[in-house]
Protein backbone atom coordinates (compact mmCIF):
# COMPACT_ATOMS: atom_id res chain seq x y z
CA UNK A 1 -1.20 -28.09 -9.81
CA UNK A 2 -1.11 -27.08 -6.14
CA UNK A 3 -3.21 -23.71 -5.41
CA UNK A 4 -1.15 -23.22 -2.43
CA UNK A 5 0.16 -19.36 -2.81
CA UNK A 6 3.60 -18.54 -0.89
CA UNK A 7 3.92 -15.07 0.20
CA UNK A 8 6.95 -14.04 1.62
CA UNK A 9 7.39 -13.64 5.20
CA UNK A 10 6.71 -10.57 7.35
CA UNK A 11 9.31 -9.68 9.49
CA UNK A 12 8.62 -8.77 13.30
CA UNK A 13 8.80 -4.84 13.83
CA UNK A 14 7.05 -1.92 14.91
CA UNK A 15 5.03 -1.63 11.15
CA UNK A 16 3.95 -4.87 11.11
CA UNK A 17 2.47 -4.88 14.76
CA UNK A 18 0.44 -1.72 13.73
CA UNK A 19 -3.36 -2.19 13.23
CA UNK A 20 -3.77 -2.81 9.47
CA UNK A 21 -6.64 0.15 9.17
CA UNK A 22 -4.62 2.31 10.96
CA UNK A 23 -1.78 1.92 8.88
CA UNK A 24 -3.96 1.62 5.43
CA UNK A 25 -4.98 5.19 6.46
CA UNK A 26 -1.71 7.09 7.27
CA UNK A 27 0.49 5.79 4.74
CA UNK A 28 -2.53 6.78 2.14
CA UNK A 29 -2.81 10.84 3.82
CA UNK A 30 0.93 10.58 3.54
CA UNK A 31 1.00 9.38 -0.35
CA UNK A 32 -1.61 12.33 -0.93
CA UNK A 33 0.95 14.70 1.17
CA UNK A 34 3.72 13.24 -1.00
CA UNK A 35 1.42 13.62 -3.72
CA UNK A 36 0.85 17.64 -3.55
CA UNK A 37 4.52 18.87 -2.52
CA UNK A 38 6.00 20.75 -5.03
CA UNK A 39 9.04 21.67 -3.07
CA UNK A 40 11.99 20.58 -3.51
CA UNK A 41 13.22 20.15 -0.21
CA UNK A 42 10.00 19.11 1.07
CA UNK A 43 9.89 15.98 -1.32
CA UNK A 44 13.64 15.16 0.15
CA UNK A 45 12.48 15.06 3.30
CA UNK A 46 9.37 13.04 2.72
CA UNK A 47 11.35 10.26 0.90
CA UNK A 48 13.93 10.34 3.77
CA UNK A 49 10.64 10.13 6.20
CA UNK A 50 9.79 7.12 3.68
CA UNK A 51 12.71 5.21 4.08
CA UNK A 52 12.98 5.56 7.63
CA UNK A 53 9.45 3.70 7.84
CA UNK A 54 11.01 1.45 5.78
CA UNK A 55 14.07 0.84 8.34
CA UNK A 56 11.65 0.57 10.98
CA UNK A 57 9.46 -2.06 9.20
CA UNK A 58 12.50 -4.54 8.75
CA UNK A 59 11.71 -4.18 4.75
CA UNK A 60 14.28 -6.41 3.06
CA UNK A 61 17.11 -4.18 1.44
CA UNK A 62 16.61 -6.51 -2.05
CA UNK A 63 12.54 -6.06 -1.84
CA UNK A 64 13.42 -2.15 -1.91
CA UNK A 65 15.90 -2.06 -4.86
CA UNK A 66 14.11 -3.79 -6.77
CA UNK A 67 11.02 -1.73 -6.69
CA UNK A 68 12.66 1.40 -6.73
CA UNK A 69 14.24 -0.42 -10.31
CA UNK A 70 10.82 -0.06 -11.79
CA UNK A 71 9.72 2.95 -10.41
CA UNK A 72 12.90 4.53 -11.94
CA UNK A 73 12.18 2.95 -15.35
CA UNK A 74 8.32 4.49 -15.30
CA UNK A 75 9.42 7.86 -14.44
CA UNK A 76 12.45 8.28 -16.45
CA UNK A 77 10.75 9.03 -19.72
CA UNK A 78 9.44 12.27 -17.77
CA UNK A 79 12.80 12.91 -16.00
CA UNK A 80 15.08 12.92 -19.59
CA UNK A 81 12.39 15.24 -21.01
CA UNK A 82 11.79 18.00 -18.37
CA UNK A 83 14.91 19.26 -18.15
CA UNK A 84 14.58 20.17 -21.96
CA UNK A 85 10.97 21.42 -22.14
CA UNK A 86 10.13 23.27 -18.57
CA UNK A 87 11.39 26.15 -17.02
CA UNK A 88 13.69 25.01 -13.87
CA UNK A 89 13.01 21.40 -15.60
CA UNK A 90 16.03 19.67 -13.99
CA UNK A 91 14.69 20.96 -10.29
CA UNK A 92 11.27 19.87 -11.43
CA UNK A 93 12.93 16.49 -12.49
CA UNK A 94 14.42 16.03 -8.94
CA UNK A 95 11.33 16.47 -7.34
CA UNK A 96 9.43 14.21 -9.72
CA UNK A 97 11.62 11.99 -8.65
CA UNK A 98 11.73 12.56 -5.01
CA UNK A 99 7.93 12.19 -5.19
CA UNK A 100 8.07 8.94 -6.51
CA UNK A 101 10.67 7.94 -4.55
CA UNK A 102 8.65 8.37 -1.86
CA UNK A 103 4.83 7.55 -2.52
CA UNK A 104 6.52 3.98 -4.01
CA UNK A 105 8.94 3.24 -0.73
CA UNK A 106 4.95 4.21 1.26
CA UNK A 107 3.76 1.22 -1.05
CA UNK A 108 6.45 -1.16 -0.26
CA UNK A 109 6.33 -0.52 3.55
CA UNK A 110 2.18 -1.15 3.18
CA UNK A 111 2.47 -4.49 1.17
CA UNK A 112 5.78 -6.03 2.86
CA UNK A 113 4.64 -5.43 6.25
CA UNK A 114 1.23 -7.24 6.92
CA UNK A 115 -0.03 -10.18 5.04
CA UNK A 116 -2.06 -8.92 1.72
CA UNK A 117 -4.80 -10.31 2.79
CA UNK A 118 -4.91 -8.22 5.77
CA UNK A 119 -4.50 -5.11 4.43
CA UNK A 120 -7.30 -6.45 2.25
CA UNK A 121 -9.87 -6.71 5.22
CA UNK A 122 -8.32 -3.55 6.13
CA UNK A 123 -9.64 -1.62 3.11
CA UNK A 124 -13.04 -2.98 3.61
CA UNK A 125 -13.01 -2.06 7.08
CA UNK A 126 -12.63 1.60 6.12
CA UNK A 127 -15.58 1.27 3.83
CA UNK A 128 -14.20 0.12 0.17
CA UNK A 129 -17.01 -1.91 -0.65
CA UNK A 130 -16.85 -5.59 -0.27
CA UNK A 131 -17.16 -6.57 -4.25
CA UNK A 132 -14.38 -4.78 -4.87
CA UNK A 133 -12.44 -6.20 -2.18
CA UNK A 134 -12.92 -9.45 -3.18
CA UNK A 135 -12.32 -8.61 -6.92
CA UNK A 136 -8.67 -7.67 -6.19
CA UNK A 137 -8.00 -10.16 -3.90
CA UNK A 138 -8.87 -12.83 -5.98
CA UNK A 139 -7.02 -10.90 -8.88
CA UNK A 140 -4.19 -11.71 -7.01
CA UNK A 141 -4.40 -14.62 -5.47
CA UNK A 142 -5.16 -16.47 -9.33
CA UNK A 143 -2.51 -14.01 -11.14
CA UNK A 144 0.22 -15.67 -8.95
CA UNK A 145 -1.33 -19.31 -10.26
CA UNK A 146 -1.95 -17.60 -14.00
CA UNK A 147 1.71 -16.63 -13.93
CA UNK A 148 2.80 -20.13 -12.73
CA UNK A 149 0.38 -22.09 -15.46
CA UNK A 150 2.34 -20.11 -18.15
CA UNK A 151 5.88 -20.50 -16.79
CA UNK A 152 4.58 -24.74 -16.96
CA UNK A 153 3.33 -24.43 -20.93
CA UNK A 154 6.83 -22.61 -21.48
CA UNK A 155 8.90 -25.30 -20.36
CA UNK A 156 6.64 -28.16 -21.42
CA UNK A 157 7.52 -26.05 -25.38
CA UNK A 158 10.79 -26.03 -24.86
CA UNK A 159 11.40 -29.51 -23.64
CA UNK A 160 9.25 -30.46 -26.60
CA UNK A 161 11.91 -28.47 -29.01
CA UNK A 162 10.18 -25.45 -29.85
CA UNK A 163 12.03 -21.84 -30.15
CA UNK A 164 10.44 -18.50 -31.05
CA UNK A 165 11.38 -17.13 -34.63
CA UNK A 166 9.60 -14.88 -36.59
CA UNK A 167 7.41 -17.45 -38.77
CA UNK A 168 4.28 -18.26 -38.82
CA UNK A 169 4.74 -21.96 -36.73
CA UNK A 170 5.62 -19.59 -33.90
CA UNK A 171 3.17 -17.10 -34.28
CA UNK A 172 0.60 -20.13 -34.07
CA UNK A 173 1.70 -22.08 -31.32
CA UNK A 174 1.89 -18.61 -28.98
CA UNK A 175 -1.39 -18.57 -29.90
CA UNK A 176 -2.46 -22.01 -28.72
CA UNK A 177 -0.22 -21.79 -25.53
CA UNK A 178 -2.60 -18.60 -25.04
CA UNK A 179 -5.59 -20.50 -25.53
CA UNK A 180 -4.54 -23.11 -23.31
CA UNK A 181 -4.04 -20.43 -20.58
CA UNK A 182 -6.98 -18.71 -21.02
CA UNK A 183 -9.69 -22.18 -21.31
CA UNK A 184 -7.67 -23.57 -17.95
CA UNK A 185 -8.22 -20.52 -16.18
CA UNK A 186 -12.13 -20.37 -16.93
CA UNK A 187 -12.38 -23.94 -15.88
CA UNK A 188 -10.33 -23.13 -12.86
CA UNK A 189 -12.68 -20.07 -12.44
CA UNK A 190 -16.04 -22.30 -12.43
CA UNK A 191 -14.15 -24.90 -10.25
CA UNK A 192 -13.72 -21.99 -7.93
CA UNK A 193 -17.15 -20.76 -7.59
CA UNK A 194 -18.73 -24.39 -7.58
CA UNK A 195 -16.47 -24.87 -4.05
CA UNK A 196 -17.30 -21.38 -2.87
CA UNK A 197 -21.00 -21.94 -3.26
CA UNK A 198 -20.78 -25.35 -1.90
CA UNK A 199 -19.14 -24.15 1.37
CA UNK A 200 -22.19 -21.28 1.89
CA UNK A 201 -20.61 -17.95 0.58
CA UNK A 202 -23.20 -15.82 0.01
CA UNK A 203 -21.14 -12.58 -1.18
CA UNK A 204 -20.21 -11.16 1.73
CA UNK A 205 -16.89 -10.15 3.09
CA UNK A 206 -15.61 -11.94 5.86
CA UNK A 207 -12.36 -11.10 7.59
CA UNK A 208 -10.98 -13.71 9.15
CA UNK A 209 -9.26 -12.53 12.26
CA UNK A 210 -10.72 -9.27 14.13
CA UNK A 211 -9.03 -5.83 14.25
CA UNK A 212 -8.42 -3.95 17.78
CA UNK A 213 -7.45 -0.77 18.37
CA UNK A 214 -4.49 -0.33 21.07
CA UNK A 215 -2.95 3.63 22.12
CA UNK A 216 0.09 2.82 20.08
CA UNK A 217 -2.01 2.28 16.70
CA UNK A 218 -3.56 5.83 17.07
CA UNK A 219 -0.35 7.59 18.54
CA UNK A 220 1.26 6.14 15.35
CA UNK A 221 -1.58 7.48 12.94
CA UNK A 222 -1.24 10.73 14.60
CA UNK A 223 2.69 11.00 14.11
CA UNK A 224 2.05 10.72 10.43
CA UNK A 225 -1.08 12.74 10.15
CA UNK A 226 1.43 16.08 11.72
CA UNK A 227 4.50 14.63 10.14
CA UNK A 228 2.06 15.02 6.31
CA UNK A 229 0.47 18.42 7.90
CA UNK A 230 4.28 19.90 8.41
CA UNK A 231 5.32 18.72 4.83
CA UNK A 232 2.27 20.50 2.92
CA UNK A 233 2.66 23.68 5.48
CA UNK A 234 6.55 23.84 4.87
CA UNK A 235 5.57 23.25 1.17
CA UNK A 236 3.14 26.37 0.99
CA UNK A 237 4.47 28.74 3.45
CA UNK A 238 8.39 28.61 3.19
């Protein structure tokens, strides 16, 4: 099986130019801003202020949808019951999901614009420790291979005749295929380490292309540092 991992390409735009700390930073102060508002207006304008980094980070129109698709299933257990159980529940619905609306389109516009792997060094660069770094990186990096490895021992069953029922035949082979998964992926695992040792890794974090700070990366950290401040002081005050 090839281990090479395809991630989809990042468009050119203002987002993707910024310095990967930089950006790691604001669009976190602006999730906890998001985070915090309790007005309703306020969390309209901060998922409008979403998507418009969005726009400006060329984010695919399809990569949006279909996150927002998930967010909306997550959230709408809470938004069919708070209109029944809370006082003001269907304004405290909208803004429930105005919140999410906006911390996930924040998410999207921090993994779609910069390779993962950059944002990655960009984490440890703020001081997220290096183990941990490397923990979800690699969680990543092997889930895509994980994910690929089961879609194979799927259509190897099939091919081979086998359909899911409710008997026991079924019940065992799942658990097989599962086995199979899991005893390839610890030998992949050891495989792993054996090269990583072999090639002198020692533990420590390495990014592989420096970070440099340019006037633009800390005007545009600044923008959304007052842009958060003016949601929370609307939020409170008006």
């Amino acid at each position: 099986m090839s281990l090479t991992v395809r991630e989809s390409a990042i468009p050119d735009s203002p987002i993707s130019r910024w310095d990967a700390r930089w950006k790691l930073a604001a669009l976190l102060l602006a999730t906890v801003a998001v985070v915090t508002l309790r007005d309703l207006w306020a969390a309209g304008v901060a998922a409008l202020l979403a998507l418009f980094l969005a726009g400006i980070g060329r984010v695919r129109w399809s990569v949006l949808t279909s996150r927002w698709l998930l967010l909306l299933l997550a959230v709408a257990p809470v938004l069919m019951v708070l209109p029944f159980t809370a006082e003001n529940g269907t304004r405290l619905a909208g803004g429930v999901a105005l919140r999410a609306f906006a911390v996930g389109t924040l998410a999207v516009v921090l993994v779609h614009t910069a390779p993962l792997a950059r944002t990655f060094a960009a984490a440890h660069a703020l001081g997220v420790p290096g183990l941990l770094v490397q923990i979800a990186q690699l969680a990543h990096r092997y889930s895509l291979l994980f994910f690929a490895e089961a879609r194979r021992v799927r259509i190897a069953l099939r091919t081979r005749g086998f359909r899911t029922r409710t008997d026991a035949h079924t019940y065992r082979t799942l658990g097989a295929s599962a086995g199979v998964l899991l005893v390839r992926g610890g030998d992949r695992a050891e495989s792993v380490a054996d090269a990583m040792r072999t090639r002198g890794f020692d533990g420590t974090y390495r990014p592989l292309h420096p970070f440099r700070t340019t006037p633009a990366d800390a005007l545009g950290f600044a923008a959304v540092l007052v842009a958060s401040a003016l949601l929370i002081v609307w939020d409170r005050f008006a």
